[in-house]
PDB file of N, CA and C in Angstrom:
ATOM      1  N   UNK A   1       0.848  -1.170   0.000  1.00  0.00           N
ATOM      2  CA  UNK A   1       0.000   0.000   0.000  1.00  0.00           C
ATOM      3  C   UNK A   1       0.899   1.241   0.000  1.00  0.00           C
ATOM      4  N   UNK A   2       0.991   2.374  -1.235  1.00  0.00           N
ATOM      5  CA  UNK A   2       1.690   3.303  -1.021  1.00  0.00           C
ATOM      6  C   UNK A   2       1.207   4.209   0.011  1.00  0.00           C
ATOM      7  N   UNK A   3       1.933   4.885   0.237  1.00  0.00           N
ATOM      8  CA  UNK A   3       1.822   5.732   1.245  1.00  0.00           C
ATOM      9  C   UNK A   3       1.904   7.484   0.970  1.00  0.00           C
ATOM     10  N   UNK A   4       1.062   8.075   0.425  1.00  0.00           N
ATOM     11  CA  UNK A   4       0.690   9.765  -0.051  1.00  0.00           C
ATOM     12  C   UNK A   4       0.715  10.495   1.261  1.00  0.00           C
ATOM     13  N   UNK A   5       1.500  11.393   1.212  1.00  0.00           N
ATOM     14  CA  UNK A   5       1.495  12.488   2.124  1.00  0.00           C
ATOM     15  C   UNK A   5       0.637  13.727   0.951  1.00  0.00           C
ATOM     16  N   UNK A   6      -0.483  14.304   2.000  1.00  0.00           N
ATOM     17  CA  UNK A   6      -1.678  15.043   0.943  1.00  0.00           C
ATOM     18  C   UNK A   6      -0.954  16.551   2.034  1.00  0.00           C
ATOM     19  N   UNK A   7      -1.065  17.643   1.020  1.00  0.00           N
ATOM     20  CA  UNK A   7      -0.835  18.600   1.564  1.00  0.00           C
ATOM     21  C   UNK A   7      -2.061  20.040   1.546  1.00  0.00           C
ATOM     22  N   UNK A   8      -2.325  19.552   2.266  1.00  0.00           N
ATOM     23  CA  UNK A   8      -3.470  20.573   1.681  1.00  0.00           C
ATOM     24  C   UNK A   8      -4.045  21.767   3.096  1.00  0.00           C
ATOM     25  N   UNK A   9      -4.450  22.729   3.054  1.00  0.00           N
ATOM     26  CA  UNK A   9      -4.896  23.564   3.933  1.00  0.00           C
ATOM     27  C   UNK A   9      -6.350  23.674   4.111  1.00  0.00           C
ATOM     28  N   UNK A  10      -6.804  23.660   3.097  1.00  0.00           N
ATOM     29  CA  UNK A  10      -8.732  23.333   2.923  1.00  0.00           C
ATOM     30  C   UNK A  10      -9.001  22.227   3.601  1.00  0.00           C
ATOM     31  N   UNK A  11      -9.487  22.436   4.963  1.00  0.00           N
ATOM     32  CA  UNK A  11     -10.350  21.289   5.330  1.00  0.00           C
ATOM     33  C   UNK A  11     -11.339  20.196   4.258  1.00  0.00           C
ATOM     34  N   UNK A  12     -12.070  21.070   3.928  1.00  0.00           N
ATOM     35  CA  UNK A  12     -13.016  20.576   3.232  1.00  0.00           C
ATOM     36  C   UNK A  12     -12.350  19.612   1.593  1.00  0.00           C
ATOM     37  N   UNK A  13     -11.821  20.385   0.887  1.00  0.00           N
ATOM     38  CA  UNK A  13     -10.724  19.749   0.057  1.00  0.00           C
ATOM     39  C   UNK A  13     -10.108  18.568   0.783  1.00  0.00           C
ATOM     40  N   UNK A  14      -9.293  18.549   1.896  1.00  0.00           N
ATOM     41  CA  UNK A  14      -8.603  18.109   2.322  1.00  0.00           C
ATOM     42  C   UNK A  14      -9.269  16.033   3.184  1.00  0.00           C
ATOM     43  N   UNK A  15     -10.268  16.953   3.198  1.00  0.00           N
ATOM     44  CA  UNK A  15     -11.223  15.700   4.223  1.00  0.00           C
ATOM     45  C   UNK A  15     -11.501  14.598   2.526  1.00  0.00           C
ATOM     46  N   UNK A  16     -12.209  15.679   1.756  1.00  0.00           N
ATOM     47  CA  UNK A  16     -12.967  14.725   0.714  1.00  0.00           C
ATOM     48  C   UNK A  16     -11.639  13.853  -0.119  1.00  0.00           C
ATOM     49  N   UNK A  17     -10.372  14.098  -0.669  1.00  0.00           N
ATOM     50  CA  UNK A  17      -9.428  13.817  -1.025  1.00  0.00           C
ATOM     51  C   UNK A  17      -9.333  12.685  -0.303  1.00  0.00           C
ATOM     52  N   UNK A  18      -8.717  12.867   0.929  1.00  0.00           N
ATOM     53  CA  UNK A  18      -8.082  11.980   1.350  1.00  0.00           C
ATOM     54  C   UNK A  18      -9.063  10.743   1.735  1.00  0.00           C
ATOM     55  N   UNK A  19     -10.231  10.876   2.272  1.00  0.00           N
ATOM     56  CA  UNK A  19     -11.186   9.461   2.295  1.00  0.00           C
ATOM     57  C   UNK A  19     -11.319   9.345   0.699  1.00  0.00           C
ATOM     58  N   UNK A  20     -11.339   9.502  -0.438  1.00  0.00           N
ATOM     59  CA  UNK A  20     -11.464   9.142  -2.262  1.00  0.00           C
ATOM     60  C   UNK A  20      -9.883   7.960  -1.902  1.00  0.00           C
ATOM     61  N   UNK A  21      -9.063   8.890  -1.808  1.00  0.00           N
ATOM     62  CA  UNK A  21      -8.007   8.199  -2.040  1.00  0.00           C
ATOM     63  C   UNK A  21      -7.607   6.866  -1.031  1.00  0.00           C
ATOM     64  N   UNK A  22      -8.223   7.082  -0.034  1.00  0.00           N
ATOM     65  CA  UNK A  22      -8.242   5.743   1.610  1.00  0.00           C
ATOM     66  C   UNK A  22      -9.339   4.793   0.769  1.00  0.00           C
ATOM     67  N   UNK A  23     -10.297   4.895  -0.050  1.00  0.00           N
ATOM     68  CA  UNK A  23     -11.210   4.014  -0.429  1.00  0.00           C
ATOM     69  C   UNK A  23      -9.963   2.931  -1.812  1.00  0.00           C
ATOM     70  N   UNK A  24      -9.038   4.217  -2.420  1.00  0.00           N
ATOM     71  CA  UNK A  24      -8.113   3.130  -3.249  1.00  0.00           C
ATOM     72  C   UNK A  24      -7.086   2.451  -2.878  1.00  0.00           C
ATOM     73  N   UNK A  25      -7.121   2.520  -1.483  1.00  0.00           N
ATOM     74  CA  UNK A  25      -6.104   1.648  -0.707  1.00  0.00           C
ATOM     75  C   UNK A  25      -4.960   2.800  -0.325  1.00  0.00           C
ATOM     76  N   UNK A  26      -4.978   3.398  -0.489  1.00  0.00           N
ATOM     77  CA  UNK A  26      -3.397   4.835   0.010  1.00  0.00           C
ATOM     78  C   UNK A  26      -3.741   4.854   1.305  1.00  0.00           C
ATOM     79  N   UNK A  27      -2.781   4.839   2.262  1.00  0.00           N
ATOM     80  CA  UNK A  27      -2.336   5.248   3.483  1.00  0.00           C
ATOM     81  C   UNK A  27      -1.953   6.761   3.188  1.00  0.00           C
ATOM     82  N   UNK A  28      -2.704   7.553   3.890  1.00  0.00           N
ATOM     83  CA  UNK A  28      -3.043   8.714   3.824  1.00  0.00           C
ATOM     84  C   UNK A  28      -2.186   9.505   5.184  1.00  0.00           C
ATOM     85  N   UNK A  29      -0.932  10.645   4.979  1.00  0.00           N
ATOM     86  CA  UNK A  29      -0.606  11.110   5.524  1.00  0.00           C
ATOM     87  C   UNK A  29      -0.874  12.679   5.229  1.00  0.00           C
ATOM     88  N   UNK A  30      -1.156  13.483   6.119  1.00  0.00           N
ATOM     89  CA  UNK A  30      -1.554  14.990   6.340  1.00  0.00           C
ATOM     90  C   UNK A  30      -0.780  16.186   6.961  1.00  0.00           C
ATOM     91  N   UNK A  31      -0.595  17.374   5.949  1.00  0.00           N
ATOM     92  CA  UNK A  31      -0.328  18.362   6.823  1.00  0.00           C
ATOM     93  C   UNK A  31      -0.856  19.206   5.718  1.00  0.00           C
ATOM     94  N   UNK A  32      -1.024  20.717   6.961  1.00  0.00           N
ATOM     95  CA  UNK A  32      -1.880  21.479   6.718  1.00  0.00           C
ATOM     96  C   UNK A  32      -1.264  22.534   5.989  1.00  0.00           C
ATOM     97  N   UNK A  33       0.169  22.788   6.181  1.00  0.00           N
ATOM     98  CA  UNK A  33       1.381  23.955   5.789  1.00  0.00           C
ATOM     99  C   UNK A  33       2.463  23.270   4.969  1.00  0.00           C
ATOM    100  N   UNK A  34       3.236  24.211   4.165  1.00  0.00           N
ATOM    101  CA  UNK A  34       4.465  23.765   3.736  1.00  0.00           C
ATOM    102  C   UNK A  34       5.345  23.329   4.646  1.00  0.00           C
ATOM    103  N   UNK A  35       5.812  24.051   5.679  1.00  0.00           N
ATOM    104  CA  UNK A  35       6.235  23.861   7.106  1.00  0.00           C
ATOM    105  C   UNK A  35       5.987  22.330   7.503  1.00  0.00           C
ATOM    106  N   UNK A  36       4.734  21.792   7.686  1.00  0.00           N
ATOM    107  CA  UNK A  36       4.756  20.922   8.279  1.00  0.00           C
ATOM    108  C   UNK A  36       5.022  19.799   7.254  1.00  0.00           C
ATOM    109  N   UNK A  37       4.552  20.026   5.758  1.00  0.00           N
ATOM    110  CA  UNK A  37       4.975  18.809   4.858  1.00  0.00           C
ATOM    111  C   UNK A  37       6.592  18.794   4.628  1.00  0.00           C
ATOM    112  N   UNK A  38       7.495  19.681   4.942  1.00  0.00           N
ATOM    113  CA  UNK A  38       9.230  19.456   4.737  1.00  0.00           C
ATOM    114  C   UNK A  38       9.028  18.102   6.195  1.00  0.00           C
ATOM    115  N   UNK A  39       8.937  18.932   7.200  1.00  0.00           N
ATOM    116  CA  UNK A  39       8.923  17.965   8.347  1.00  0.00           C
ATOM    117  C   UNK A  39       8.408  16.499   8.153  1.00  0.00           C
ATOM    118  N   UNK A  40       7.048  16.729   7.383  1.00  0.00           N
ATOM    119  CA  UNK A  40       6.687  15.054   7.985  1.00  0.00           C
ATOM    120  C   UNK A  40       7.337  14.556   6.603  1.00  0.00           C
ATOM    121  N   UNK A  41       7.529  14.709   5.567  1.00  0.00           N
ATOM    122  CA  UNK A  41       8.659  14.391   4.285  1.00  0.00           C
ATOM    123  C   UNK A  41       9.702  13.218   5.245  1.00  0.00           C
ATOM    124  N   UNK A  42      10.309  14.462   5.901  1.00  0.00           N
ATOM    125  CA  UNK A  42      11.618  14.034   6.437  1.00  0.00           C
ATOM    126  C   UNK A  42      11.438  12.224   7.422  1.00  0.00           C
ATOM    127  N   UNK A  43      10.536  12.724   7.885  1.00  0.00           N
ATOM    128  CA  UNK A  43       9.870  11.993   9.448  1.00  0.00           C
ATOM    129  C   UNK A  43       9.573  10.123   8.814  1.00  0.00           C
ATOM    130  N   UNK A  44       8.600  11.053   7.773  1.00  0.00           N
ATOM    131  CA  UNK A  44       7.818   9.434   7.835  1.00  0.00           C
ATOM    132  C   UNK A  44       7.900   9.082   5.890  1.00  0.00           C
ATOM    133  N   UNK A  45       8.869   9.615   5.624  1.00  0.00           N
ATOM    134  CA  UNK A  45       9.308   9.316   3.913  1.00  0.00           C
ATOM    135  C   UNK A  45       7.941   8.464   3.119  1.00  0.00           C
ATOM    136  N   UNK A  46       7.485   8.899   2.751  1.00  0.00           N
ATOM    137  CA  UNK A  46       6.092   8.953   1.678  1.00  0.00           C
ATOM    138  C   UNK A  46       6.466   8.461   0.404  1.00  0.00           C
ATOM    139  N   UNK A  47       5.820   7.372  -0.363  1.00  0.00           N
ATOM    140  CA  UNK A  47       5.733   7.524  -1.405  1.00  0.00           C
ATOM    141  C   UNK A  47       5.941   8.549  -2.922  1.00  0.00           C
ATOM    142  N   UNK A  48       4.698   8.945  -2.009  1.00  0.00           N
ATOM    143  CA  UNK A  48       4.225  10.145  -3.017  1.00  0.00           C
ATOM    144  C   UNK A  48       4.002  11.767  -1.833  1.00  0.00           C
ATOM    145  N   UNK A  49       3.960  12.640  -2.832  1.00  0.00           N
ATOM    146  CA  UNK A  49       3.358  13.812  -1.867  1.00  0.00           C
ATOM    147  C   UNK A  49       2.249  14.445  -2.771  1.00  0.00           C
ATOM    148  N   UNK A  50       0.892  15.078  -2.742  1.00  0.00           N
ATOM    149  CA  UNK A  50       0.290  15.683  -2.796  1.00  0.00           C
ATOM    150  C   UNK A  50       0.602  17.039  -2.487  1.00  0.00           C
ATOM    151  N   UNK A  51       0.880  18.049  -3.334  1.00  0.00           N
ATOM    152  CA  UNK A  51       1.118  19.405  -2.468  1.00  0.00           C
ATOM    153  C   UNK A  51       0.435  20.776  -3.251  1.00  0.00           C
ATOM    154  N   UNK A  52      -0.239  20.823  -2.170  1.00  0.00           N
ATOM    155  CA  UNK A  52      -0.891  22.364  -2.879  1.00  0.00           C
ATOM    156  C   UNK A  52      -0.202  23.344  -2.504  1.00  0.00           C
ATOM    157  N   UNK A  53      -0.080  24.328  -3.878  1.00  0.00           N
ATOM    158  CA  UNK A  53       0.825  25.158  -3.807  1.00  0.00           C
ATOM    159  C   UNK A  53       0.458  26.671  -3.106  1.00  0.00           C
ATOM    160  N   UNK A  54      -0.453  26.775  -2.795  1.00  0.00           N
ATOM    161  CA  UNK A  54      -0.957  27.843  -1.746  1.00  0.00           C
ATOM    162  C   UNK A  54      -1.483  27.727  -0.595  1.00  0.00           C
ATOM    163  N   UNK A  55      -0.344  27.811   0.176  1.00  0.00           N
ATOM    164  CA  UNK A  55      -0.234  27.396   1.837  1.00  0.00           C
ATOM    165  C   UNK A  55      -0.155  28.432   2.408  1.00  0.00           C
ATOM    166  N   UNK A  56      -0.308  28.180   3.771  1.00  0.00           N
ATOM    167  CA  UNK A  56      -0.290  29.106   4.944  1.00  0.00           C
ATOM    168  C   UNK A  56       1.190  28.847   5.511  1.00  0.00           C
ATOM    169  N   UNK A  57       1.862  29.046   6.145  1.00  0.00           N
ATOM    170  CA  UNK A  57       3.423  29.248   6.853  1.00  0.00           C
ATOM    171  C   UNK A  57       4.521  29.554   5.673  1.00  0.00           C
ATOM    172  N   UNK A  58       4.414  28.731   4.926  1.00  0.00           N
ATOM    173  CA  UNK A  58       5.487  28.175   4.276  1.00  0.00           C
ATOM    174  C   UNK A  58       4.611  28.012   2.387  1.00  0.00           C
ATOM    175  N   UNK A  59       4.687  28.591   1.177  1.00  0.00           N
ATOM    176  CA  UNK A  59       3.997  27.768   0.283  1.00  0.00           C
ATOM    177  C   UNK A  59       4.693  26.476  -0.770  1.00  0.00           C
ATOM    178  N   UNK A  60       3.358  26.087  -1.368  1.00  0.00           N
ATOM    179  CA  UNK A  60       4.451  24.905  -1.520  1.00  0.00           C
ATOM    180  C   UNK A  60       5.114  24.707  -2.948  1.00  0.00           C
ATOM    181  N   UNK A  61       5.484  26.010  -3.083  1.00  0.00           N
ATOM    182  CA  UNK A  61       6.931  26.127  -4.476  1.00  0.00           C
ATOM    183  C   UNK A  61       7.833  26.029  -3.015  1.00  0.00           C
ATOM    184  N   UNK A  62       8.095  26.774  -1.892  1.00  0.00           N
ATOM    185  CA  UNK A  62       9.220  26.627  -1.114  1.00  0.00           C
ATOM    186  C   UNK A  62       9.369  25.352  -0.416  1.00  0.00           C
ATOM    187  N   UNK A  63       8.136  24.883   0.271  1.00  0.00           N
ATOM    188  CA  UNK A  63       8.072  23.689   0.466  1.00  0.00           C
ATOM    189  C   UNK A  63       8.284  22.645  -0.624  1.00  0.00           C
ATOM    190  N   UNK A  64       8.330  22.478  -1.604  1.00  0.00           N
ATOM    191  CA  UNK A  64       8.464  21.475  -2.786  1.00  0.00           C
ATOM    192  C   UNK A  64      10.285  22.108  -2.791  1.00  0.00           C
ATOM    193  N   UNK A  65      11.108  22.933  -3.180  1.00  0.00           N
ATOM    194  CA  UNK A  65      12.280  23.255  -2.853  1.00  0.00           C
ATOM    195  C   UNK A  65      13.228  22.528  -1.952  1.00  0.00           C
ATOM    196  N   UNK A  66      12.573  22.675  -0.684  1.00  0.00           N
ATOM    197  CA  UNK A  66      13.560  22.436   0.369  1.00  0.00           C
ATOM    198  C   UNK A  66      13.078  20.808   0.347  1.00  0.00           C
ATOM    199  N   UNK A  67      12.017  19.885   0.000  1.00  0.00           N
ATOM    200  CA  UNK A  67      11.837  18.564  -0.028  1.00  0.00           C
ATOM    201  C   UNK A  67      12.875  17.936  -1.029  1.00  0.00           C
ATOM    202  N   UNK A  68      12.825  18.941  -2.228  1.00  0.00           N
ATOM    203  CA  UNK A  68      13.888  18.384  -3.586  1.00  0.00           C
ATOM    204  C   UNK A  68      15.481  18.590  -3.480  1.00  0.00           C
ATOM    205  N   UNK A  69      15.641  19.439  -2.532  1.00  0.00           N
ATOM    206  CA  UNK A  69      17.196  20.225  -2.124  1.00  0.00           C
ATOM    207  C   UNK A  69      17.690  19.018  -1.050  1.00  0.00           C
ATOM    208  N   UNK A  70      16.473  17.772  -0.325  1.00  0.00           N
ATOM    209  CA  UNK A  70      17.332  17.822   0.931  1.00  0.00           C
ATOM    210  C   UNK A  70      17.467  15.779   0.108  1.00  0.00           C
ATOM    211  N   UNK A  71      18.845  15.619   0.958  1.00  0.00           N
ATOM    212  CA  UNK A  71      19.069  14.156  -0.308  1.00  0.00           C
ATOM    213  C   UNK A  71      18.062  13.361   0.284  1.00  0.00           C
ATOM    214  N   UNK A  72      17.549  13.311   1.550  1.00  0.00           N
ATOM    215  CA  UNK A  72      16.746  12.506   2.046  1.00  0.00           C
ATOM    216  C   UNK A  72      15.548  12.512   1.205  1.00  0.00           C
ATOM    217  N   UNK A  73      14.790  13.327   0.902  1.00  0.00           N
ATOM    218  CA  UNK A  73      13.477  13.586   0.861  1.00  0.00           C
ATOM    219  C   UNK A  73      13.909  13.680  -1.040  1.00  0.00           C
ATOM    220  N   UNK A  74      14.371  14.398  -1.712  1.00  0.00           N
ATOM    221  CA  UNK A  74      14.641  14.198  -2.834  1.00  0.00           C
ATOM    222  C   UNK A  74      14.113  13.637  -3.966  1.00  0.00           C
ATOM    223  N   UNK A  75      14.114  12.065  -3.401  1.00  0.00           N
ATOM    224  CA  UNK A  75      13.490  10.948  -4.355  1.00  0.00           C
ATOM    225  C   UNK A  75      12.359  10.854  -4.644  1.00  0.00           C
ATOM    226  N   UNK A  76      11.731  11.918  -3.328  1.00  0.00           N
ATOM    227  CA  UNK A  76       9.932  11.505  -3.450  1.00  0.00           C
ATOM    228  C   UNK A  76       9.400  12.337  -4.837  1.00  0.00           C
ATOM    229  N   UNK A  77       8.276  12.045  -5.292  1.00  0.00           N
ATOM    230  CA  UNK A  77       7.897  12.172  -6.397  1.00  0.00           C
ATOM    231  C   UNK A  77       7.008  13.562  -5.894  1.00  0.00           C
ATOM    232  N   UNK A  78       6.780  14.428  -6.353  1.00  0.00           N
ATOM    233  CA  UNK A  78       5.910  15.754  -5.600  1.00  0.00           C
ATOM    234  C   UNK A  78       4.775  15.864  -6.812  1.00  0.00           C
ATOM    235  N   UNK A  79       3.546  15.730  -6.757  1.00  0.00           N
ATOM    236  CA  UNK A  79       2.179  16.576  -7.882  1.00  0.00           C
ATOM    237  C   UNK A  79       1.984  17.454  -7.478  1.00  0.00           C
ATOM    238  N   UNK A  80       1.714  19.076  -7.791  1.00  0.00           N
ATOM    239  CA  UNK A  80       1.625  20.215  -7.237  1.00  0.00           C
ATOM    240  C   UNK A  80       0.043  19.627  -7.618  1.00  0.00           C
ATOM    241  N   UNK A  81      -0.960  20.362  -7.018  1.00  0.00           N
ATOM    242  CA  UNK A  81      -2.337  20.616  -6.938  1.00  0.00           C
ATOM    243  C   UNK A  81      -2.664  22.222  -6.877  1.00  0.00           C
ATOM    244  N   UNK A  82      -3.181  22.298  -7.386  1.00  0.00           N
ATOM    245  CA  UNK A  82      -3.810  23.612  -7.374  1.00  0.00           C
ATOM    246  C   UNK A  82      -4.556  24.341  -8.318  1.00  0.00           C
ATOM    247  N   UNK A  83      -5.311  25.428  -7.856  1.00  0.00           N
ATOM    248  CA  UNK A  83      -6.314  25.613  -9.009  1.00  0.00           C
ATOM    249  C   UNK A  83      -6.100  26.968  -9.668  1.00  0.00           C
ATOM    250  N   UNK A  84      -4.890  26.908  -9.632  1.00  0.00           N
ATOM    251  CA  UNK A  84      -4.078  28.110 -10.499  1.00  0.00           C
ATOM    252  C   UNK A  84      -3.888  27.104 -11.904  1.00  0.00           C
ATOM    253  N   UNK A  85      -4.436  27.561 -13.205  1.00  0.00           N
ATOM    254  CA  UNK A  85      -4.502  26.767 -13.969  1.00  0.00           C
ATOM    255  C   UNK A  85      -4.017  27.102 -15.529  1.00  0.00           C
ATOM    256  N   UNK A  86      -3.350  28.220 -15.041  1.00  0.00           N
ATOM    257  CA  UNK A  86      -2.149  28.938 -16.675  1.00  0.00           C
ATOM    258  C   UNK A  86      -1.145  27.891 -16.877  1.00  0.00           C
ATOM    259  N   UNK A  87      -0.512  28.038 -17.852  1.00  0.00           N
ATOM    260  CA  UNK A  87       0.484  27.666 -17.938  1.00  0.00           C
ATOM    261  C   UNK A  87       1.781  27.838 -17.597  1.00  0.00           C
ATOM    262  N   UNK A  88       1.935  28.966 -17.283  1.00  0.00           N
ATOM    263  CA  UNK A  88       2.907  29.390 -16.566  1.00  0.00           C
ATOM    264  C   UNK A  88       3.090  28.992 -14.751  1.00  0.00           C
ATOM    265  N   UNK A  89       1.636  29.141 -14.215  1.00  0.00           N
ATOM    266  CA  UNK A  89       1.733  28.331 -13.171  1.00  0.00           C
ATOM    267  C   UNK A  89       2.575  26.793 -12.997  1.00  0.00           C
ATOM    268  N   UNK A  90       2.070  26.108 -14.310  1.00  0.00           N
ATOM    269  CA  UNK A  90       2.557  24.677 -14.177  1.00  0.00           C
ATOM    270  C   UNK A  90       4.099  24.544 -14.435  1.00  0.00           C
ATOM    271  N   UNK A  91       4.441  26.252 -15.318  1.00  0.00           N
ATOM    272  CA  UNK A  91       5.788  26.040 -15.382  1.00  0.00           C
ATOM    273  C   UNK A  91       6.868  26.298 -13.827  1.00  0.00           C
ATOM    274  N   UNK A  92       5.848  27.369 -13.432  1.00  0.00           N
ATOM    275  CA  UNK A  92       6.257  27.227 -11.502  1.00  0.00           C
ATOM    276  C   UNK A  92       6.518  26.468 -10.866  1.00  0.00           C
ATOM    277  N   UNK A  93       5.786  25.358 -10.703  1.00  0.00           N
ATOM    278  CA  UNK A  93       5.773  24.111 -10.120  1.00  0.00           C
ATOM    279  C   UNK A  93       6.242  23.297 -10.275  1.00  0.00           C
ATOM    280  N   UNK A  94       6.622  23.067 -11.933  1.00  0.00           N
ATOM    281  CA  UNK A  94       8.002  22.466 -12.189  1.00  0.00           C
ATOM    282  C   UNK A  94       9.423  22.823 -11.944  1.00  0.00           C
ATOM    283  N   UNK A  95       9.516  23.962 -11.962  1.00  0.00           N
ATOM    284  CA  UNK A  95      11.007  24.702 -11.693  1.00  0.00           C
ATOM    285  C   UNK A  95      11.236  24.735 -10.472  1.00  0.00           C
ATOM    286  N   UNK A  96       9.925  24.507  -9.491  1.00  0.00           N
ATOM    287  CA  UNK A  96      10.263  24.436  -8.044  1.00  0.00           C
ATOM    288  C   UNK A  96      10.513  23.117  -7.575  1.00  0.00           C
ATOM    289  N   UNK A  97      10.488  21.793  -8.811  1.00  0.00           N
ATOM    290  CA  UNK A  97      10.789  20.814  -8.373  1.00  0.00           C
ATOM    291  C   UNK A  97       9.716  19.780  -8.510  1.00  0.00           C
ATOM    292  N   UNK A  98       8.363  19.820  -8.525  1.00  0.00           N
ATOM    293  CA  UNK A  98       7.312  18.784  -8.823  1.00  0.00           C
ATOM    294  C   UNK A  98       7.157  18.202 -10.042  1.00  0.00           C
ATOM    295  N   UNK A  99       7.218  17.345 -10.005  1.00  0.00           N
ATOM    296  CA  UNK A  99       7.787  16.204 -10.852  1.00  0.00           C
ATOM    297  C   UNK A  99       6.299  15.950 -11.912  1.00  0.00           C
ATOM    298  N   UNK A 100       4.905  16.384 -11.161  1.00  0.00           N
ATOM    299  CA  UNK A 100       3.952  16.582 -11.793  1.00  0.00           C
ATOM    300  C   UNK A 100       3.041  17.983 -11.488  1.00  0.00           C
ATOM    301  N   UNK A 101       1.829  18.172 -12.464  1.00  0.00           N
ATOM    302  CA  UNK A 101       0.730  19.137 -11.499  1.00  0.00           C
ATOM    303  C   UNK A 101      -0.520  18.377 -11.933  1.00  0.00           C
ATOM    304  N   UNK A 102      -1.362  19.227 -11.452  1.00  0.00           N
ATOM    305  CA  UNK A 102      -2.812  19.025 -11.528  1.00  0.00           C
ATOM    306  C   UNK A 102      -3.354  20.295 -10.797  1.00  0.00           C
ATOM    307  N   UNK A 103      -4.577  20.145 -11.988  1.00  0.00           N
ATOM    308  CA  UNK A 103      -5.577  21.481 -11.534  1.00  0.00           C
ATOM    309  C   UNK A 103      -6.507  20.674 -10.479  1.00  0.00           C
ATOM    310  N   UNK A 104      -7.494  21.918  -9.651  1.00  0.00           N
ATOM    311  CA  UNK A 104      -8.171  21.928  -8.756  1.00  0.00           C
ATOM    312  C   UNK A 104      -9.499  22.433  -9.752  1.00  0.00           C
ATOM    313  N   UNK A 105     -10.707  21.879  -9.520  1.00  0.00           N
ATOM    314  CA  UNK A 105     -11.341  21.086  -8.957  1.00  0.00           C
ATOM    315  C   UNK A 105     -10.405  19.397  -8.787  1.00  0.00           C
ATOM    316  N   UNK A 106     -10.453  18.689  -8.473  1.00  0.00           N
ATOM    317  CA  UNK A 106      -9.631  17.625  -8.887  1.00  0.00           C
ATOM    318  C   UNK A 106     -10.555  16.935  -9.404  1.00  0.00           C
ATOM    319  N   UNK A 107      -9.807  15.941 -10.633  1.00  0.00           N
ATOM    320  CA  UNK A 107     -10.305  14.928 -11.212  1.00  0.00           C
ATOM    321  C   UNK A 107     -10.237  13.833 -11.096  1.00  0.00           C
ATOM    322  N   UNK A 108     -10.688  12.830 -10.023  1.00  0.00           N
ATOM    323  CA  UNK A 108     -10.054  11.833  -9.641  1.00  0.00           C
ATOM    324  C   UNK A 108      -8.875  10.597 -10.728  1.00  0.00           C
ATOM    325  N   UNK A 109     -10.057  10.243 -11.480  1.00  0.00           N
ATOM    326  CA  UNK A 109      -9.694   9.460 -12.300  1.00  0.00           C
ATOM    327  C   UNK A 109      -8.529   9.746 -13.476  1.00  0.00           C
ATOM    328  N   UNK A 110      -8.118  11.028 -12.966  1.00  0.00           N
ATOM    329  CA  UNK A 110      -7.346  11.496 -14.031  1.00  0.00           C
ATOM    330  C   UNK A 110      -5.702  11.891 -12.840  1.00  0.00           C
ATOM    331  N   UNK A 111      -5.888  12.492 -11.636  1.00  0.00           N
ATOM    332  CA  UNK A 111      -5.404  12.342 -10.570  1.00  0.00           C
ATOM    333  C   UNK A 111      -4.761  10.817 -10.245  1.00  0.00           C
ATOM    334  N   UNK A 112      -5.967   9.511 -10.419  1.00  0.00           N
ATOM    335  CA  UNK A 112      -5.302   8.572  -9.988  1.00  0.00           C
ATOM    336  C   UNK A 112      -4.265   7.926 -10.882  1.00  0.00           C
ATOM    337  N   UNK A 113      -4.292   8.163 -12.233  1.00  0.00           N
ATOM    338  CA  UNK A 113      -3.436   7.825 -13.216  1.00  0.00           C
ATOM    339  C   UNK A 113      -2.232   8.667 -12.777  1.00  0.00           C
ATOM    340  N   UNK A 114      -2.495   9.557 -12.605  1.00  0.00           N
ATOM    341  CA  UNK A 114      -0.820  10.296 -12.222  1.00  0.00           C
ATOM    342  C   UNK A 114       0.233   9.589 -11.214  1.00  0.00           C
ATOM    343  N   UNK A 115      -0.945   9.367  -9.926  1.00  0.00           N
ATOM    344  CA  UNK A 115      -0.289   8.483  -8.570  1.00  0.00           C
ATOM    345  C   UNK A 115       0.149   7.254  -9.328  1.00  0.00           C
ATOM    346  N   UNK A 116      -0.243   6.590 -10.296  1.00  0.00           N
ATOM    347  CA  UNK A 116      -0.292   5.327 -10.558  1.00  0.00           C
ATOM    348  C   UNK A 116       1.442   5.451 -11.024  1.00  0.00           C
ATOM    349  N   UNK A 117       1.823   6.328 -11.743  1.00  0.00           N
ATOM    350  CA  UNK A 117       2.743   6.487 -12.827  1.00  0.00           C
ATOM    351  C   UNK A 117       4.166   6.217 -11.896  1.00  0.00           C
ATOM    352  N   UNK A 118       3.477   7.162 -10.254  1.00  0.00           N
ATOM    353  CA  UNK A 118       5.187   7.410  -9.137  1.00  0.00           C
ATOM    354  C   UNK A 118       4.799   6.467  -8.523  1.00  0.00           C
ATOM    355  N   UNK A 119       3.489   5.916  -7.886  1.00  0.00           N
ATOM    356  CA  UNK A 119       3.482   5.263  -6.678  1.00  0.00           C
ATOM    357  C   UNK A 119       2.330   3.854  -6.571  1.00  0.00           C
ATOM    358  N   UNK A 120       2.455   3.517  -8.212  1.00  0.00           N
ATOM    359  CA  UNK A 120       1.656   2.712  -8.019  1.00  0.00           C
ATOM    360  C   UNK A 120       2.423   1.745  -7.734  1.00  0.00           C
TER     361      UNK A 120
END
């Protein structure tokens, strides 16, 4: 069972995601800030990460940075999420290191093909 660290600040986002994704078998890890996803990165090494890129403490172009900068955490595969949906956004999110994106609303079935690709 992989193991997704979801990063998200929206409760509501955050609740519905992660029970979608607990119904496909993912062990579901949470934080609410960029801040706290470098930390639990480090802590409890994830599969995959989920990271939305507009956070509270910390956002997560810096948080996706310091996960890709540190050798530990490095390997993990990062999808930015978010519902910033230019192209230039997605070029953000790549240069900050996420290996994928995805827009917000999310699409599951199109979402789960992505997970499938790092962490199936």
């Amino acid at each position: 069972m992989a193991k997704i660290l979801l990063v998200e600040d929206n409760e509501l986002n955050r609740d519905m995601l992660s029970r979608r994704l607990g119904k496909h078998g993912f062990e579901i890890l949470i934080a609410v800030n960029g801040e706290d996803s470098v930390a639990i990165a480090k802590a409890c090494e994830p599969d995959l990460i989920l990271m939305d890129m507009s956070l509270p403490v910390m956002d997560g172009w810096k948080a996706t940075s310091l996960i890709k900068a540190d050798p530990l955490t490095r390997h993990i595969p990062v999808i930015a999420l978010t519902a910033h949906a230019m192209d230039d956004d997605r070029q953000k999110a790549l240069a900050a290191g996420c290996d994928d994106y995805d827009t917000k609303p999310i699409d599951l079935v199109r979402l789960l093909a992505k997970i499938g690709r790092f962490a199936g």
